[in-house]
PDB file of N, CA and C in Angstrom:
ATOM      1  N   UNK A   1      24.630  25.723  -6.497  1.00  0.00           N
ATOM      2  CA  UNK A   1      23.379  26.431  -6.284  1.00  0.00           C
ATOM      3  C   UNK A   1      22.430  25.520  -5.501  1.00  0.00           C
ATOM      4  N   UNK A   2      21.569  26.081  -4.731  1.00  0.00           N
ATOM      5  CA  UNK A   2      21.023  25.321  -3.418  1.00  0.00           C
ATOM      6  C   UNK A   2      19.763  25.006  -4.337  1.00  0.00           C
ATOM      7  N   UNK A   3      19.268  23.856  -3.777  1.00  0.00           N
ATOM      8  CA  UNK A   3      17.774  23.289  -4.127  1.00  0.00           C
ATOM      9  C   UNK A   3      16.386  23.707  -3.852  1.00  0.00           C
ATOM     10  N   UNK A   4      15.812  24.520  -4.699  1.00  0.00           N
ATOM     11  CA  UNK A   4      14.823  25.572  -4.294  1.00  0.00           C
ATOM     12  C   UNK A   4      13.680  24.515  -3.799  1.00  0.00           C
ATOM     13  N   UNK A   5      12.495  25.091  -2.930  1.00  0.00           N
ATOM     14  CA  UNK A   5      11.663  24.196  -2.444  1.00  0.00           C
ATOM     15  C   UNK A   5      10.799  23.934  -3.401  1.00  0.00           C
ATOM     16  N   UNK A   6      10.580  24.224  -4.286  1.00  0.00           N
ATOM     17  CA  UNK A   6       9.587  23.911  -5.845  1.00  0.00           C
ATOM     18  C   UNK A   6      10.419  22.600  -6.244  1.00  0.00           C
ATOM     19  N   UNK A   7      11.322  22.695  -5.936  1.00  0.00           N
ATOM     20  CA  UNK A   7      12.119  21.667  -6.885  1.00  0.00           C
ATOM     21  C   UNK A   7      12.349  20.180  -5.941  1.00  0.00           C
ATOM     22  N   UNK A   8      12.326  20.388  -4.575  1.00  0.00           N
ATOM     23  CA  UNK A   8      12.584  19.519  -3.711  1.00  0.00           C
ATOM     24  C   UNK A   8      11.218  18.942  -3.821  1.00  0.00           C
ATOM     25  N   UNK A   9       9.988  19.726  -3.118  1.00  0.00           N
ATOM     26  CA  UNK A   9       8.512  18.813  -3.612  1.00  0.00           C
ATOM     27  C   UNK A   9       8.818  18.339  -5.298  1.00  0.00           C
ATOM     28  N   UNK A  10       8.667  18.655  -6.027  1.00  0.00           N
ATOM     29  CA  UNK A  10       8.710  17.971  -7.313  1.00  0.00           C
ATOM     30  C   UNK A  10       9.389  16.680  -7.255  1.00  0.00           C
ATOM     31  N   UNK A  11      10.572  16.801  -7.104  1.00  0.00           N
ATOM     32  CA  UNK A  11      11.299  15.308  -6.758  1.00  0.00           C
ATOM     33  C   UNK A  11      10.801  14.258  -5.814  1.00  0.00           C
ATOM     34  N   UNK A  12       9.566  14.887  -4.946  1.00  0.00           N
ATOM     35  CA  UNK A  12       9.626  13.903  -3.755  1.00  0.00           C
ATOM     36  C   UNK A  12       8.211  13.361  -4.298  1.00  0.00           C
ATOM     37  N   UNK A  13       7.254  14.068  -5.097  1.00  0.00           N
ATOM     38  CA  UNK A  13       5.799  13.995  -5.144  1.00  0.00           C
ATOM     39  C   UNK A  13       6.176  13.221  -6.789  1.00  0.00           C
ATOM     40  N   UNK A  14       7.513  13.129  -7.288  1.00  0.00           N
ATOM     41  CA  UNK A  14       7.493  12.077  -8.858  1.00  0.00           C
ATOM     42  C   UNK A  14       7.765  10.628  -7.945  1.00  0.00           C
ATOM     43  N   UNK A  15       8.670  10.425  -6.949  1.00  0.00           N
ATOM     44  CA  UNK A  15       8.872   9.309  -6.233  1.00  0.00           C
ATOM     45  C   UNK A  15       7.537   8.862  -5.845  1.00  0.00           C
ATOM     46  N   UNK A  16       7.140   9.524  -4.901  1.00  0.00           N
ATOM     47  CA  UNK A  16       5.925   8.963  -4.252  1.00  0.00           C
ATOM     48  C   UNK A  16       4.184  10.131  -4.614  1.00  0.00           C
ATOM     49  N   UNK A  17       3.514   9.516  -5.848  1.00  0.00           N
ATOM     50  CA  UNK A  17       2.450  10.322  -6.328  1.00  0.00           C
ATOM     51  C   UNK A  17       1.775   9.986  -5.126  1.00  0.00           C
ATOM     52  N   UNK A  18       0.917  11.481  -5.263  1.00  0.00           N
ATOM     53  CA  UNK A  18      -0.269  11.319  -4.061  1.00  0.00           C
ATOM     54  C   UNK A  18       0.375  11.792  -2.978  1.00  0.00           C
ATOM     55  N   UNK A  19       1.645  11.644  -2.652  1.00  0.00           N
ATOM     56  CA  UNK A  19       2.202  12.255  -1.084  1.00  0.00           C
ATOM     57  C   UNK A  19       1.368  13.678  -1.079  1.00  0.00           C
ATOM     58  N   UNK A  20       1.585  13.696   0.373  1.00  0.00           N
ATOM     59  CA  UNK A  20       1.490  15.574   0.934  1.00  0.00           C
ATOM     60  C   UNK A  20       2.996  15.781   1.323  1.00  0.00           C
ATOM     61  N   UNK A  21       3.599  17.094   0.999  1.00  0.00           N
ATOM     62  CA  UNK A  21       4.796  17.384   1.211  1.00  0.00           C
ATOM     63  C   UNK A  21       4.785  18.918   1.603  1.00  0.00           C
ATOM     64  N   UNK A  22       5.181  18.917   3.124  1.00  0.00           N
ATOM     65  CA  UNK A  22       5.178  20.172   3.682  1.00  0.00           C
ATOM     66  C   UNK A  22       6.851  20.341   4.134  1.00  0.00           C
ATOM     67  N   UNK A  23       7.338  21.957   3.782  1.00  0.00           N
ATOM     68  CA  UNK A  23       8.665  22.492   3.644  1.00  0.00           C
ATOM     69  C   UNK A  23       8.967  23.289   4.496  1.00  0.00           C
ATOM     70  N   UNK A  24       9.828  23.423   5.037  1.00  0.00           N
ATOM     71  CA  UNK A  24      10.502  24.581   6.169  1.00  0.00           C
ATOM     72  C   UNK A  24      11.744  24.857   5.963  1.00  0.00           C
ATOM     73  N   UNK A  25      12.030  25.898   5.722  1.00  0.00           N
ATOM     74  CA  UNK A  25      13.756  26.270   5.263  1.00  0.00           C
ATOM     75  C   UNK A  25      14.225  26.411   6.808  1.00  0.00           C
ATOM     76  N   UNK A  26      14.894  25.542   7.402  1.00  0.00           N
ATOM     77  CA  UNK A  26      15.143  25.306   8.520  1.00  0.00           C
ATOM     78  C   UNK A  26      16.221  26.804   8.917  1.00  0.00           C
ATOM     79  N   UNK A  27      16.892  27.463   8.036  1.00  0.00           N
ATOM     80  CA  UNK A  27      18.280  28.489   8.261  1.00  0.00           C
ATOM     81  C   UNK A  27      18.073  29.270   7.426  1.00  0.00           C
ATOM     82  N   UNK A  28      17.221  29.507   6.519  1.00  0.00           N
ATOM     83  CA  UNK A  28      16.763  30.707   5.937  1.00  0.00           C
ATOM     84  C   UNK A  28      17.712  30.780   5.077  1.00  0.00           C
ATOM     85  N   UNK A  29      18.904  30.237   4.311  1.00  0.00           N
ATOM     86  CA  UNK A  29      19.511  30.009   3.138  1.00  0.00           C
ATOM     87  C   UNK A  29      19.201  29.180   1.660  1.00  0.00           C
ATOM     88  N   UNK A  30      17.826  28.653   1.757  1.00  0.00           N
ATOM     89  CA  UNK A  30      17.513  27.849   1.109  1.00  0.00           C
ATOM     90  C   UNK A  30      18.537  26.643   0.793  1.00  0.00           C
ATOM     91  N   UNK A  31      19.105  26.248   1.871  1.00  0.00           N
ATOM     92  CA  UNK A  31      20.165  24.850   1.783  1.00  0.00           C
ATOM     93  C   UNK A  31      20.044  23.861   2.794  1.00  0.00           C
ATOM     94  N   UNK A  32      19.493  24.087   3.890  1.00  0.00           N
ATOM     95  CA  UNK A  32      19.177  23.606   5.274  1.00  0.00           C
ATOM     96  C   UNK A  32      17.256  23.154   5.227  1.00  0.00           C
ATOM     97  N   UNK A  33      16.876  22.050   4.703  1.00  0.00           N
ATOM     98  CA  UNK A  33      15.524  21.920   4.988  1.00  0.00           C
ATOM     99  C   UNK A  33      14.654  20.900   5.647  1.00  0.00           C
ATOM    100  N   UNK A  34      13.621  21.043   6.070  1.00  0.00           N
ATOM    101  CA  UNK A  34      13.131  20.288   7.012  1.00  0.00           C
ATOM    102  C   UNK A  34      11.432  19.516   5.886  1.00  0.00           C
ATOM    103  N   UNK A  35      10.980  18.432   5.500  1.00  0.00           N
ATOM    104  CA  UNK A  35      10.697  17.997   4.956  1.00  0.00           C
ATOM    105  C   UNK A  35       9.958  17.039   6.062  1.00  0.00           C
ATOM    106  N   UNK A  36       8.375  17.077   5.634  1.00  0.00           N
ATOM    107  CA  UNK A  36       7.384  16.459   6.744  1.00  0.00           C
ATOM    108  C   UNK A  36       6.487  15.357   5.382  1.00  0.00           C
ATOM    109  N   UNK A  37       6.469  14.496   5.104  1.00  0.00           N
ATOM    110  CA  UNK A  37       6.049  13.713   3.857  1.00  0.00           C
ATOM    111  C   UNK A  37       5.090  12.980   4.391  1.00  0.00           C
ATOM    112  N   UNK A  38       3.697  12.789   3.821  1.00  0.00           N
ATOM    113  CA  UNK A  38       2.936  12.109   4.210  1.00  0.00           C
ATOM    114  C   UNK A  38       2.701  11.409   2.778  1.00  0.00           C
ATOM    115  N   UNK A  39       2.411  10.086   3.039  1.00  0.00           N
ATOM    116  CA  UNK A  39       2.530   9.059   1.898  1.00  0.00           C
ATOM    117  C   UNK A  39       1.531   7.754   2.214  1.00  0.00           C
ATOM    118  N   UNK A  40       0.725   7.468   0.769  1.00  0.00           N
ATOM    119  CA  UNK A  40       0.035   6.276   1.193  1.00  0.00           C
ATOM    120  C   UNK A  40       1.225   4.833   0.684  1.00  0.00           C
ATOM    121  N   UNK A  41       2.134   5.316  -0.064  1.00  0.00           N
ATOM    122  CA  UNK A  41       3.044   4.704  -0.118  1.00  0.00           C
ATOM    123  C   UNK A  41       3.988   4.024   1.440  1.00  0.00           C
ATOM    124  N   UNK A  42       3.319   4.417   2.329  1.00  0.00           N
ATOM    125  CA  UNK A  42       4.730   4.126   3.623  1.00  0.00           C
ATOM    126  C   UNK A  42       3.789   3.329   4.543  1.00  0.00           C
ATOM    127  N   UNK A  43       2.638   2.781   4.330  1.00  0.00           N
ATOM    128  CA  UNK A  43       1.365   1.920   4.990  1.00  0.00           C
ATOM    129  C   UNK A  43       2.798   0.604   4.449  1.00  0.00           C
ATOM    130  N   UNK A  44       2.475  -0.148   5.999  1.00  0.00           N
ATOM    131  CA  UNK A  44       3.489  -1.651   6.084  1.00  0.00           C
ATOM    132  C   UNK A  44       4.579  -1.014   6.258  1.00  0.00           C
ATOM    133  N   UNK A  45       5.367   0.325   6.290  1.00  0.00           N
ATOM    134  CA  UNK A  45       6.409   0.000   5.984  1.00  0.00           C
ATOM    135  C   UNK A  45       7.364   0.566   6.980  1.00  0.00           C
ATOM    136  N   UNK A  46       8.664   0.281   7.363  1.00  0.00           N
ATOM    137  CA  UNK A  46       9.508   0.848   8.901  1.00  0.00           C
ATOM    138  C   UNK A  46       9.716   2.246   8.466  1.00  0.00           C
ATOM    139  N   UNK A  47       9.779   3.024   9.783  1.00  0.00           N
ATOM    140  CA  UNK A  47      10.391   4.438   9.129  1.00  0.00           C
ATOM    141  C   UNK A  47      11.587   4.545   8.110  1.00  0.00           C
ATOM    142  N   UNK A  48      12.624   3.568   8.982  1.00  0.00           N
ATOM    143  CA  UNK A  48      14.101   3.385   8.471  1.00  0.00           C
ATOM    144  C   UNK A  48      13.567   3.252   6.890  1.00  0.00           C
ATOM    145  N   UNK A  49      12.679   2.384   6.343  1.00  0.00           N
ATOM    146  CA  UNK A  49      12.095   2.245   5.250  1.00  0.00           C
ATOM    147  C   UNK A  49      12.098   3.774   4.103  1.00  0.00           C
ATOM    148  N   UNK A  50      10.851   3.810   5.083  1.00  0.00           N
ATOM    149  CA  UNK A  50       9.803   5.464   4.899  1.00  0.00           C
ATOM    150  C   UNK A  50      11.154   6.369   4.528  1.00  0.00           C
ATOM    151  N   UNK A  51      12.258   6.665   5.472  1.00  0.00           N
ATOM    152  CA  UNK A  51      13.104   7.531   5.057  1.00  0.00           C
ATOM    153  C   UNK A  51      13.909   7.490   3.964  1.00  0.00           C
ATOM    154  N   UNK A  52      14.178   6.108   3.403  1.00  0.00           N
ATOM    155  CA  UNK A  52      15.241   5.823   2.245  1.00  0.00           C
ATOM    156  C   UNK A  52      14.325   6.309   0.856  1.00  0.00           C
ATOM    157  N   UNK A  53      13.072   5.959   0.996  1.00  0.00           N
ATOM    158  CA  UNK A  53      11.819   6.082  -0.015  1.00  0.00           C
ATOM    159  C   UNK A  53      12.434   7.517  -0.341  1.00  0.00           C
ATOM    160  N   UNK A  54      12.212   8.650   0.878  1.00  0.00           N
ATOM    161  CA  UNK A  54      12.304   9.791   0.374  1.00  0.00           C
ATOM    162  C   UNK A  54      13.863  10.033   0.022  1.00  0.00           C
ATOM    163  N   UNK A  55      14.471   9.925   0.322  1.00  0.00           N
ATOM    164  CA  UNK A  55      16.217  10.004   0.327  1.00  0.00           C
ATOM    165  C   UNK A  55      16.350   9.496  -1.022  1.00  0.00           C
ATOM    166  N   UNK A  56      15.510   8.594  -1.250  1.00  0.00           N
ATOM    167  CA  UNK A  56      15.645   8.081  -2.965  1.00  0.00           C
ATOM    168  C   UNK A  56      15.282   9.085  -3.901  1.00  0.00           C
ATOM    169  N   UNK A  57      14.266   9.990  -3.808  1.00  0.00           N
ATOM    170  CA  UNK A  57      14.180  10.355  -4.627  1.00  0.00           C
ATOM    171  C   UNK A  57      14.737  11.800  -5.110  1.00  0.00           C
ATOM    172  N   UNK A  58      16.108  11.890  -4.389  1.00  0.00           N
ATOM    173  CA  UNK A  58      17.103  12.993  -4.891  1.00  0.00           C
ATOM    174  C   UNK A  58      18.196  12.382  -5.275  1.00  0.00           C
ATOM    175  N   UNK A  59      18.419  10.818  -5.484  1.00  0.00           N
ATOM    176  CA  UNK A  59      18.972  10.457  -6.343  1.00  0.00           C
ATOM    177  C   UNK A  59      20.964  10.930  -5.610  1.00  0.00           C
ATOM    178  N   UNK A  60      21.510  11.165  -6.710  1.00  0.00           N
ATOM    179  CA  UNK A  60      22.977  11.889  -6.483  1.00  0.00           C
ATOM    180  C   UNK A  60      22.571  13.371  -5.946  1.00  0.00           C
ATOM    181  N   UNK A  61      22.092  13.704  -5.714  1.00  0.00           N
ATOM    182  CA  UNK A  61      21.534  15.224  -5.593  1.00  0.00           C
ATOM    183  C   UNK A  61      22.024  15.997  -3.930  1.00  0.00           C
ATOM    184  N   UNK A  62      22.177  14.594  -2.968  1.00  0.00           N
ATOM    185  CA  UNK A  62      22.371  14.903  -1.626  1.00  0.00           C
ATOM    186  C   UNK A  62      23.558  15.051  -1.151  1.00  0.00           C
ATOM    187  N   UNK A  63      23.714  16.023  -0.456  1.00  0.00           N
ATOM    188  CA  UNK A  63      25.024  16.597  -0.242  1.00  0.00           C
ATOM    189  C   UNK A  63      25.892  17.266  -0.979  1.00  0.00           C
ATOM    190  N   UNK A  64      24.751  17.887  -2.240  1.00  0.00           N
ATOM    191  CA  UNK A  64      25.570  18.641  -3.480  1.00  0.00           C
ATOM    192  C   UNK A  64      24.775  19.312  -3.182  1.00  0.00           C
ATOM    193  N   UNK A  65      23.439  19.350  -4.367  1.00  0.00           N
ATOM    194  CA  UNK A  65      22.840  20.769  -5.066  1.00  0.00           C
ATOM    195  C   UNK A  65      21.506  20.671  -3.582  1.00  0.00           C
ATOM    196  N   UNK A  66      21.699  19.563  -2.892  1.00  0.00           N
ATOM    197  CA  UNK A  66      20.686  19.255  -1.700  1.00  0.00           C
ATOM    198  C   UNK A  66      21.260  19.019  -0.763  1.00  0.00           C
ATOM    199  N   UNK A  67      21.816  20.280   0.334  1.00  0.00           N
ATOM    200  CA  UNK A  67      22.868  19.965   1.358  1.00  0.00           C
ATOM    201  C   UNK A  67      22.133  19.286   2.490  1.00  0.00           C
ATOM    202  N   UNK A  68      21.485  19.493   2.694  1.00  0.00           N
ATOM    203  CA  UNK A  68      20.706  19.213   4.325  1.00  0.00           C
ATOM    204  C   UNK A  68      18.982  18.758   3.920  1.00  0.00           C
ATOM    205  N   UNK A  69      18.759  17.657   4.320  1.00  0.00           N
ATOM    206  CA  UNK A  69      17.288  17.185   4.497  1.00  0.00           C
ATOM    207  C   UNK A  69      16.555  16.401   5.843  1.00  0.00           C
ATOM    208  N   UNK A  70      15.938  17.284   6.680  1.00  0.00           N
ATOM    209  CA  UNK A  70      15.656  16.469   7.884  1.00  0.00           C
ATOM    210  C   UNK A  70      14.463  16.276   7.568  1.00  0.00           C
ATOM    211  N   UNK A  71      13.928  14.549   8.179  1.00  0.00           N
ATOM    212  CA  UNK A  71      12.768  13.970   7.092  1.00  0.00           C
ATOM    213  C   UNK A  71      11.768  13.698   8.523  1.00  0.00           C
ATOM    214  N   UNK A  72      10.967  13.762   8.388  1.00  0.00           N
ATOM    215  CA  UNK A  72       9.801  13.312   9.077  1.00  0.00           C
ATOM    216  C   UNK A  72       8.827  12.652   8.160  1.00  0.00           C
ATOM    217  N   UNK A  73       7.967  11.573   8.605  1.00  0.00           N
ATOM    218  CA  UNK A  73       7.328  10.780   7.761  1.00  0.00           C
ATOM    219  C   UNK A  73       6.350  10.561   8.691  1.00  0.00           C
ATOM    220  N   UNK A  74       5.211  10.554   7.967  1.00  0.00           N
ATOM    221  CA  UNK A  74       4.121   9.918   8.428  1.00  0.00           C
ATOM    222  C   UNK A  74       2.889   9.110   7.325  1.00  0.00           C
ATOM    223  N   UNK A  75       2.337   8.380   8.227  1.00  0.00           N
ATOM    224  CA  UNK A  75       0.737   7.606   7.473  1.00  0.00           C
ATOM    225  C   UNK A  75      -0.300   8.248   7.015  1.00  0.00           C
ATOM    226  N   UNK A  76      -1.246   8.770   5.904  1.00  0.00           N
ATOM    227  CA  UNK A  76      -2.296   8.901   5.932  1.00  0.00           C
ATOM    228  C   UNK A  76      -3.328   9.055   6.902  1.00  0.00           C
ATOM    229  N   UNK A  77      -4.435   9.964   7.195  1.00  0.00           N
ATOM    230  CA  UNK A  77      -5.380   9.173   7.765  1.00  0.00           C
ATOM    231  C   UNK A  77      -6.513   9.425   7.189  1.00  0.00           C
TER     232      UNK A  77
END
């Protein structure tokens, strides 16, 4: 069963409190999603960084119950 977007912000906003987390079901199956994270957590830090942060916080979850996550990251302002 695919990873509903309630459930994908939840996981990403317990990793990093305070983020903004905006969702796009990239294929309209709820399995394919596009994930735009803004974090005061990612100040100092490389994207390559920034992306594992979020990738962390689905844990075993990726490429099972979370098939597809394309991540965009950005800074505060």
């Amino acid at each position: 069963m695919p990873m509903s977007a309630a459930a994908i912000e939840e996981a990403i906003l317990a990793a990093l409190p305070g983020a903004s987390v905006e969702l796009t079901d990239l294929a309209g199956d709820d399995d394919h999603w596009a994930a735009t994270v803004t974090a005061p957590q990612f100040v100092g830090k490389s994207r390559v960084a920034q992306h594992k942060m979020v990738y962390a916080a689905f844990g075993g979850r990726m490429g099972g119950e979370l098939h597809a996550l394309q991540v965009t990251t950005k800074l505060p302002t």
